[in-house]
C-alpha atoms as a PDB file:
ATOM      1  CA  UNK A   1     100.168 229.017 278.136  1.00  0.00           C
ATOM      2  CA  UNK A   2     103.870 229.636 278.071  1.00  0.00           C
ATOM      3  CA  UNK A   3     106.202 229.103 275.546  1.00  0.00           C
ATOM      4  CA  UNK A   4     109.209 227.262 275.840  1.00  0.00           C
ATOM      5  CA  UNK A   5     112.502 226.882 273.580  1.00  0.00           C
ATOM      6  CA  UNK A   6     114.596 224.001 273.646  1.00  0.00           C
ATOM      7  CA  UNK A   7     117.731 224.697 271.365  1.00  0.00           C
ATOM      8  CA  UNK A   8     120.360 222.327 271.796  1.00  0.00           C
ATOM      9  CA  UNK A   9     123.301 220.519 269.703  1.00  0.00           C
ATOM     10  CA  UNK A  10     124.187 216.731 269.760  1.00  0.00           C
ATOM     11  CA  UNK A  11     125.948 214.865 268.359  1.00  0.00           C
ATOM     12  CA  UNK A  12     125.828 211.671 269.504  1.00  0.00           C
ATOM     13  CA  UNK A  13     121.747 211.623 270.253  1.00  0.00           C
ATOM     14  CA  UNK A  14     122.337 211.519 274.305  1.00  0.00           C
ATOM     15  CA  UNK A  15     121.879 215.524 274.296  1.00  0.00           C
ATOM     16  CA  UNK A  16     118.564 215.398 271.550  1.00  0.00           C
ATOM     17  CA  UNK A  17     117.732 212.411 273.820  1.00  0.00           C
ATOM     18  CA  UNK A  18     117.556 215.055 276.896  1.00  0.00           C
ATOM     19  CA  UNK A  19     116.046 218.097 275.367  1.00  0.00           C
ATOM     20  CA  UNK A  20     112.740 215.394 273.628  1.00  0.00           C
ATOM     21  CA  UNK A  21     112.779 214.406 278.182  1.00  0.00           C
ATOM     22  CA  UNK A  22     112.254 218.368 278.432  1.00  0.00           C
ATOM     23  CA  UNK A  23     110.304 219.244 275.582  1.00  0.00           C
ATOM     24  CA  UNK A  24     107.966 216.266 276.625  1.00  0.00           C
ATOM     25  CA  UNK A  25     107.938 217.176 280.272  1.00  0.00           C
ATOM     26  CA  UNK A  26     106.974 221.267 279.339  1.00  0.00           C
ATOM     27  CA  UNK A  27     104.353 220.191 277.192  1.00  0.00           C
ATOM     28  CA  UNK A  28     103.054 218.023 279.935  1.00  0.00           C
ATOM     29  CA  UNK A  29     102.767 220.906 282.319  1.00  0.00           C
ATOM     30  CA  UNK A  30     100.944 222.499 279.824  1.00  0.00           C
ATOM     31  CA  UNK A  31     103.913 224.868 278.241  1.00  0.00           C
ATOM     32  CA  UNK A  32     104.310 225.263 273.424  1.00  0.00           C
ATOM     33  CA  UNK A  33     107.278 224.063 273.249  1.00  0.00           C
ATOM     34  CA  UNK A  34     109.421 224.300 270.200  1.00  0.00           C
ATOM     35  CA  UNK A  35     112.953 222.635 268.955  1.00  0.00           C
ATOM     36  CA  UNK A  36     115.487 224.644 267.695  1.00  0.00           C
ATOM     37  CA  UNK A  37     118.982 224.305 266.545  1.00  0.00           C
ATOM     38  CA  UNK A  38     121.966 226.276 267.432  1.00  0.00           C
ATOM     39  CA  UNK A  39     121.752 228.275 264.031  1.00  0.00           C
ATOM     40  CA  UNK A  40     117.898 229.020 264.163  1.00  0.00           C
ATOM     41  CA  UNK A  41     118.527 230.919 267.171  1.00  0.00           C
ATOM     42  CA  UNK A  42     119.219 234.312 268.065  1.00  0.00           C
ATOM     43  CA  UNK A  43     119.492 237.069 270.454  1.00  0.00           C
ATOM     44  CA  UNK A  44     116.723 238.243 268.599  1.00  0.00           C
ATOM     45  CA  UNK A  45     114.211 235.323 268.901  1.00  0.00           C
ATOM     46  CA  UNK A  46     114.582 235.643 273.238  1.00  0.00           C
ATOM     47  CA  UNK A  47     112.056 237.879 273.412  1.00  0.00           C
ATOM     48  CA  UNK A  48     109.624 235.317 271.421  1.00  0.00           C
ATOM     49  CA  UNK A  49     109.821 233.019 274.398  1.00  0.00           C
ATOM     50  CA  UNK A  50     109.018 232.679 278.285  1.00  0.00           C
ATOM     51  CA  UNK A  51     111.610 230.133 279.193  1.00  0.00           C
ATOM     52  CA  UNK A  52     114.760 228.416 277.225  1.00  0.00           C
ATOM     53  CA  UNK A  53     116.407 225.494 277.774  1.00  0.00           C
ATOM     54  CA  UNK A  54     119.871 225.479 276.419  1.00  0.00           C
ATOM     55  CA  UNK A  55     121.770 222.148 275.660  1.00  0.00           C
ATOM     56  CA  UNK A  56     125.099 220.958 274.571  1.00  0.00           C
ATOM     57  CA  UNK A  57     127.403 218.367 275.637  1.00  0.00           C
ATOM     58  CA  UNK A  58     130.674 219.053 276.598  1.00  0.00           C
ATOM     59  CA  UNK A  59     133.308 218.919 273.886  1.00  0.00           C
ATOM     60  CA  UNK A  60     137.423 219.030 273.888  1.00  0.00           C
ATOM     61  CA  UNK A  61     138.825 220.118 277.344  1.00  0.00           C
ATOM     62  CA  UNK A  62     135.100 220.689 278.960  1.00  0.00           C
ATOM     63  CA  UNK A  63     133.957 223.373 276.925  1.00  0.00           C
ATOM     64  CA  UNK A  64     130.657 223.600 274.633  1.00  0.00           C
ATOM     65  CA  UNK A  65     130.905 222.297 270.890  1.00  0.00           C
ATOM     66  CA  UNK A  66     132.888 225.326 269.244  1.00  0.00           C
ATOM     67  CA  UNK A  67     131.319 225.398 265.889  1.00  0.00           C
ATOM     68  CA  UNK A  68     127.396 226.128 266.345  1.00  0.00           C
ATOM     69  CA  UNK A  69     126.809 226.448 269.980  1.00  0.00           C
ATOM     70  CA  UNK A  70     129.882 229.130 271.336  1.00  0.00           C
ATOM     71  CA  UNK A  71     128.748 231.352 268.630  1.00  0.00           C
ATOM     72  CA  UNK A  72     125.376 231.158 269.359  1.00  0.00           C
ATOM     73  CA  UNK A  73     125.612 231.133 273.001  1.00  0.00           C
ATOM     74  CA  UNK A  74     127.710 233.771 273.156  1.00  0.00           C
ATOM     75  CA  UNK A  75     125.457 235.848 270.858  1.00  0.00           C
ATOM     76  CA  UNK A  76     122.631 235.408 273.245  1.00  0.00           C
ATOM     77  CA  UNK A  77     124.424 235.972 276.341  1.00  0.00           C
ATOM     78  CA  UNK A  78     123.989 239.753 276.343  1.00  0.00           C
ATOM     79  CA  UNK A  79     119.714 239.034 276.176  1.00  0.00           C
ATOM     80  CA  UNK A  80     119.085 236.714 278.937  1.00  0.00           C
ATOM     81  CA  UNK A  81     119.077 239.123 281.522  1.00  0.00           C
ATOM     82  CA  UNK A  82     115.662 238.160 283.689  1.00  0.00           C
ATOM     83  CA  UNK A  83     114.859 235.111 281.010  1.00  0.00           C
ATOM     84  CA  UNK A  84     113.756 231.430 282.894  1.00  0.00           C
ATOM     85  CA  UNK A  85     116.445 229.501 281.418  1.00  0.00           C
ATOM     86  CA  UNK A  86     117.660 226.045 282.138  1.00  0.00           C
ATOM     87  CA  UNK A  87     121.093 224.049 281.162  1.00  0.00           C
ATOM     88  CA  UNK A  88     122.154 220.512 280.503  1.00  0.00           C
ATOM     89  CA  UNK A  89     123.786 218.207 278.448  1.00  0.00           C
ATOM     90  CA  UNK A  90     125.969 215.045 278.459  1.00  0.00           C
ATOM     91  CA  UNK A  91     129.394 214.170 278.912  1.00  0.00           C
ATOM     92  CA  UNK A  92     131.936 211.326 278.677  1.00  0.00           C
ATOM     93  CA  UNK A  93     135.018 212.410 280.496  1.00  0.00           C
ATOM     94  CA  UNK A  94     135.898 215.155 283.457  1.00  0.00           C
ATOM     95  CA  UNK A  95     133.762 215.993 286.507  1.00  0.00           C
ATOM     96  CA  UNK A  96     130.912 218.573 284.663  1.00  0.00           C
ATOM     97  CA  UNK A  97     133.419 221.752 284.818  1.00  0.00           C
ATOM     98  CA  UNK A  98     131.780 222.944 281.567  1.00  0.00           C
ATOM     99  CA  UNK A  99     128.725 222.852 283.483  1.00  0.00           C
ATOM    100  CA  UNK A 100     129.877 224.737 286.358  1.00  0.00           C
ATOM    101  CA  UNK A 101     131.261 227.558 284.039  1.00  0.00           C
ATOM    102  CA  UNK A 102     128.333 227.506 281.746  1.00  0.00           C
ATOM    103  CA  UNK A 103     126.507 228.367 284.785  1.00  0.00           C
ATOM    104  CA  UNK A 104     128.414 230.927 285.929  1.00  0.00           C
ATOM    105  CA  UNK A 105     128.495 232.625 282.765  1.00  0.00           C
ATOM    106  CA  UNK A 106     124.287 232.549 282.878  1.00  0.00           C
ATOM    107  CA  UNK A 107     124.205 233.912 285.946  1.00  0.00           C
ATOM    108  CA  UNK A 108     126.811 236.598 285.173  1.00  0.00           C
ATOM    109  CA  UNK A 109     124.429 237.329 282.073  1.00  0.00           C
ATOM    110  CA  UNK A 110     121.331 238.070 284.615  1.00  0.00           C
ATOM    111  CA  UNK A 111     119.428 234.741 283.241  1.00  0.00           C
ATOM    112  CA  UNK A 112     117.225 233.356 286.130  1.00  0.00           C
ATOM    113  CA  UNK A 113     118.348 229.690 286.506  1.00  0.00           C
ATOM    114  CA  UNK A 114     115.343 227.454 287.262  1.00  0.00           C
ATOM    115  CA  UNK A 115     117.636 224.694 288.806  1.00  0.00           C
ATOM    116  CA  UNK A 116     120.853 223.376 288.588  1.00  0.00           C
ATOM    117  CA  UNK A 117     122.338 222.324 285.299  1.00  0.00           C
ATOM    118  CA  UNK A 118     121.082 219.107 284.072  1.00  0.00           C
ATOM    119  CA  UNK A 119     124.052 216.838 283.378  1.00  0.00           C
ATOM    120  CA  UNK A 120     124.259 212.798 281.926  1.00  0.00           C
ATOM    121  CA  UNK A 121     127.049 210.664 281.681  1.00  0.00           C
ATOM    122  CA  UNK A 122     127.232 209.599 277.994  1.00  0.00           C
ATOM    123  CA  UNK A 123     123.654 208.133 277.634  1.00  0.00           C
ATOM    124  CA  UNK A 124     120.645 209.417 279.868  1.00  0.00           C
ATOM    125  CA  UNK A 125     119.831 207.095 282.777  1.00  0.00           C
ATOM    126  CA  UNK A 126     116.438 207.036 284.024  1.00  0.00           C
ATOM    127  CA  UNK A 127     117.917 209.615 287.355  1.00  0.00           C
ATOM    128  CA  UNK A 128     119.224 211.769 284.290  1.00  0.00           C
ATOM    129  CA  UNK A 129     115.727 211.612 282.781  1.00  0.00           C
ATOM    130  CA  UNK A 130     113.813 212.820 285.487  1.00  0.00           C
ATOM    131  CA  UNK A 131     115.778 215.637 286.320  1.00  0.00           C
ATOM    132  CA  UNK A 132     115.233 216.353 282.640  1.00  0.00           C
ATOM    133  CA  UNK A 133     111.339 216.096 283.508  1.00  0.00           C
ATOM    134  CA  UNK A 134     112.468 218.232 286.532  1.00  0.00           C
ATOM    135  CA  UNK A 135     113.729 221.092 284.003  1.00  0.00           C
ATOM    136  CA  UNK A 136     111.242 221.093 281.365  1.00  0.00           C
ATOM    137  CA  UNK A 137     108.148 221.279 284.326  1.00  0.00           C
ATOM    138  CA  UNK A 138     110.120 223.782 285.728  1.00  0.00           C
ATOM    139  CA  UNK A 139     110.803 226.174 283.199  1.00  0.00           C
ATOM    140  CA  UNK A 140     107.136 225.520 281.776  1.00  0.00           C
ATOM    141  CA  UNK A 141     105.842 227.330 285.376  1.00  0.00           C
END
């Protein structure tokens, strides 16, 4: 059985609402899956885990909430180097450029993206869902 993080921030619920798609889905397929928040995770805890899915929507001028995530992303970065990891979150304005560049920093970092970057347009539609599905069967493999 593999285990899977899901560490994410929201504030609205339409991120949360996208990691509980993924959590569900990786359990489905089989795959511990456990929640975590920004600050209960560390570059010390990837090791504890086969596959993370990171989550944040984008904030400001398309960039990831600066308070809890950055910090903690940025802590990480160095540690994902061969980790399964997958990305998404939602947005409200822009075209998904924090997306893009989120991605390019994980790939920079050596993390093995299972698929693209999971994105939503304010509230998860039922497409946005199943790519969520998508991720969290994916990164339960």
């Amino acid at each position: 059985m593999s285990k899977v993080a899901v560490v994410f921030w929201s504030a609205s619920g339409n991120t949360a609402a996208m990691a509980t798609a993924i959590g569900d889905a990786a359990a489905s397929n089989g795959a511990e899956v456990e929640y975590l928040a920004p600050a209960d995770f560390s570059s010390a805890k990837v090791g504890d885990y086969d596959a993370i899915a990171f989550g944040c929507p984008a904030m400001g001028a398309e960039v990831l909430e600066e308070v809890e995530f950055e910090p903690m992303f940025t802590e990480v970065e160095g540690s994902l180097k061969g980790k399964k990891i997958g990305l998404f979150g939602s947005y409200g304005w822009g075209d998904g450029q924090w997306m893009r560049d989120w991605q390019e920093r994980a790939i920079a970092s050596g993390a093995n993206l299972v698929m693209d970057g999971v994105m939503a347009n304010y509230t998860p539609d039922e497409t946005a869902l199943g790519e969520c599905a998508s991720l969290g069967a994916a990164l339960a493999q």
